[in-house]
C-alpha atoms as a PDB file:
ATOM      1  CA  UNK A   1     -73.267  33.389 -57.224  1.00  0.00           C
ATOM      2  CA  UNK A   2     -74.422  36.694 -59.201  1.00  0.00           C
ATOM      3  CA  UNK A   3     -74.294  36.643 -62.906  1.00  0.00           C
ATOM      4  CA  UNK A   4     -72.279  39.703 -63.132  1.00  0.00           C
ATOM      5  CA  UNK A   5     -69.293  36.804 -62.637  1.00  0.00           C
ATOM      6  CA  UNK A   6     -70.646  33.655 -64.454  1.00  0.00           C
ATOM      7  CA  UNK A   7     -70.868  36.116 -67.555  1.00  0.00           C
ATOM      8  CA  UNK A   8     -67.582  37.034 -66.949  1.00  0.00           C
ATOM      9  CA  UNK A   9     -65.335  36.157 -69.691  1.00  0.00           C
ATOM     10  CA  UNK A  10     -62.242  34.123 -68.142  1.00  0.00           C
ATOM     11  CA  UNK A  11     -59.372  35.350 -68.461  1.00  0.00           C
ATOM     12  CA  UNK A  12     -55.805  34.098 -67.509  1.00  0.00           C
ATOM     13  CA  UNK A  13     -53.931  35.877 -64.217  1.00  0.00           C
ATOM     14  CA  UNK A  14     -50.637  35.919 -66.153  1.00  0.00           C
ATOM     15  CA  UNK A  15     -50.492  38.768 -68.441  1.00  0.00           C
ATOM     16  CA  UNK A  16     -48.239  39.064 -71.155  1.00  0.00           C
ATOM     17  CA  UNK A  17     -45.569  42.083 -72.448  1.00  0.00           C
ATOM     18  CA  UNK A  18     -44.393  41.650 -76.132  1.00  0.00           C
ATOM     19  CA  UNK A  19     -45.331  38.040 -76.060  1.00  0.00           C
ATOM     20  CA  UNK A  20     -43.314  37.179 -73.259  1.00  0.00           C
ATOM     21  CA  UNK A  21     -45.293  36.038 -70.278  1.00  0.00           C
ATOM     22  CA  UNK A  22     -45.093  37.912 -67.234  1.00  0.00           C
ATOM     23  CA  UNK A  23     -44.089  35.081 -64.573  1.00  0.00           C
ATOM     24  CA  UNK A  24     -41.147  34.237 -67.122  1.00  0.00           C
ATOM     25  CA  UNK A  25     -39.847  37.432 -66.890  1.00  0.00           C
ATOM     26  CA  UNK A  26     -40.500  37.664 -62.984  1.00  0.00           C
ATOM     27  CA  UNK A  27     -38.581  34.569 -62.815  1.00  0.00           C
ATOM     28  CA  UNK A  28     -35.753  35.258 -64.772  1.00  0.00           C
ATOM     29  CA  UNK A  29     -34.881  38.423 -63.174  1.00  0.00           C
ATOM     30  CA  UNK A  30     -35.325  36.727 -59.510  1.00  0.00           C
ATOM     31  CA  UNK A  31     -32.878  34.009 -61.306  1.00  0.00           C
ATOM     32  CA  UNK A  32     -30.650  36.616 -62.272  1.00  0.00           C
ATOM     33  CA  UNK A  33     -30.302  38.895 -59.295  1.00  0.00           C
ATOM     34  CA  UNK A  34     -29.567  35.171 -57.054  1.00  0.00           C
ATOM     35  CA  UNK A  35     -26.512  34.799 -59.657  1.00  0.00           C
ATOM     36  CA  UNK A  36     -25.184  38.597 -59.248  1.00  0.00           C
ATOM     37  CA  UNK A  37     -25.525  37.873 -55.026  1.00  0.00           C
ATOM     38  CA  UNK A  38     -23.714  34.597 -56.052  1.00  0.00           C
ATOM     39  CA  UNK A  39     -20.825  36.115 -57.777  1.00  0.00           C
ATOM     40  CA  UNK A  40     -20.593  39.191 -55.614  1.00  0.00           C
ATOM     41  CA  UNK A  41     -20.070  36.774 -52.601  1.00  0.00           C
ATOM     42  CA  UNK A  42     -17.229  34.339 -54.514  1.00  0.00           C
ATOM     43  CA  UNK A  43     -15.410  37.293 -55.259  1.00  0.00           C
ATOM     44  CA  UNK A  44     -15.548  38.603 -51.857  1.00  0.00           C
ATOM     45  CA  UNK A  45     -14.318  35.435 -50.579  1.00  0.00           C
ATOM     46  CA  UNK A  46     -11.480  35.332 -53.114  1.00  0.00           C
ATOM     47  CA  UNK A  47     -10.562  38.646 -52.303  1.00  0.00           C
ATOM     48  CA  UNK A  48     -10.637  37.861 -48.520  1.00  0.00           C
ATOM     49  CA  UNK A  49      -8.343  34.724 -49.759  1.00  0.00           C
ATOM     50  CA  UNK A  50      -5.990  37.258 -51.064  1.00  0.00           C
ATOM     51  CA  UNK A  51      -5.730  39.771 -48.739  1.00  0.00           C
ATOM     52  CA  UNK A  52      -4.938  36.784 -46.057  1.00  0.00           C
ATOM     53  CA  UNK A  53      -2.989  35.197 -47.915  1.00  0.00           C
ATOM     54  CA  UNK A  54      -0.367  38.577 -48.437  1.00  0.00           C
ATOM     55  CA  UNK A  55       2.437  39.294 -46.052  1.00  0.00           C
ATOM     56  CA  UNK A  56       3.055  42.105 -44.035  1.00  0.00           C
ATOM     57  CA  UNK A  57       5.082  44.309 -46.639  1.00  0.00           C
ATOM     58  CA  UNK A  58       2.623  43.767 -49.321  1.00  0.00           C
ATOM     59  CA  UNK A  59       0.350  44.673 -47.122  1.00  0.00           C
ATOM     60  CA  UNK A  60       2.389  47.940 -46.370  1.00  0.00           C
ATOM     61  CA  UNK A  61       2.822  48.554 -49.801  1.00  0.00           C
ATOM     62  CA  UNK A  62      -1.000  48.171 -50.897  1.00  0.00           C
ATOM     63  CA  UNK A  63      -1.771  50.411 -47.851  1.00  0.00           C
ATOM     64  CA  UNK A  64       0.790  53.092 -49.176  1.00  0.00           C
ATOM     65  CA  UNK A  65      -0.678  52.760 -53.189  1.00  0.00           C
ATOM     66  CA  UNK A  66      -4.900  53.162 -51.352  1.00  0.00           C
ATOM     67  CA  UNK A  67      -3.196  56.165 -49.781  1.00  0.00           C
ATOM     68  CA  UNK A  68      -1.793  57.718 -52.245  1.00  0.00           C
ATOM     69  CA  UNK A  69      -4.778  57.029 -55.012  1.00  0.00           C
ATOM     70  CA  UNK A  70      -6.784  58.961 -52.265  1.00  0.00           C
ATOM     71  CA  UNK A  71      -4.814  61.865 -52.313  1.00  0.00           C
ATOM     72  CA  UNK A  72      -4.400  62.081 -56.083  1.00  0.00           C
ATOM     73  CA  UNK A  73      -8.616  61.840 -56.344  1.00  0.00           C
ATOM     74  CA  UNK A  74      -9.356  64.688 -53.390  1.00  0.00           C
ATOM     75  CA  UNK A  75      -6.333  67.210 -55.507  1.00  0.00           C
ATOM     76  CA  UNK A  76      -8.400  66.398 -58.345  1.00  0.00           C
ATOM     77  CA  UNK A  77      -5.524  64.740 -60.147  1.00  0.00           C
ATOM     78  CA  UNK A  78      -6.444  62.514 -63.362  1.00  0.00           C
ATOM     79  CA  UNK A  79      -6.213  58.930 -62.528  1.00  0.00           C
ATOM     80  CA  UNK A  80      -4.193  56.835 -64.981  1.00  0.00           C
END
C-alpha cells in the first residue's frame, strides 16, 4: 500500500445536504415516486371499473360531453 492512502484521512461515502444525509433523501424520494406509480395505477383501475361498469347511453352521452369539450378548447372558448 502507498502512504499517499494510509495518510488519508477517512472519510464517510455518505455525504450530507443541510444535515440530512444523502441516502435518506435518495431513499425517500425512491419511496415516494413507488407511491405516486401506486396511486396512478389504483386510479386507473378504478377508472377502468367505471367506465365498464357504465351502460351504453352513458357511454353515448360521455362520448358526446369529450366531443364537445374538444370543440369548445380548439375555438378557443373559455372552459367553465
Amino acid at each position: 500500500m502507498s502512504t499517499w492512502t494510509q495518510d488519508r484521512p477517512k472519510t464517510r461515502i455518505v455525504g450530507r445536504f443541510h444535515g440530512i444525509f444523502l441516502l435518506r433523501i435518495a431513499n425517500f424520494r425512491r419511496s415516494f415516486t413507488l407511491l405516486r406509480l401506486k396511486a396512478v395505477t389504483v386510479a386507473g383501475l378504478l377508472l377502468q371499473k367505471w367506465l365498464e361498469s357504465l351502460t351504453e347511453a352513458e357511454l353515448q352521452v360521455l362520448l358526446e360531453q369529450v366531443e364537445e369539450e374538444k370543440t369548445r378548447l380548439t375555438s378557443g372558448e373559455e372552459v367553465k
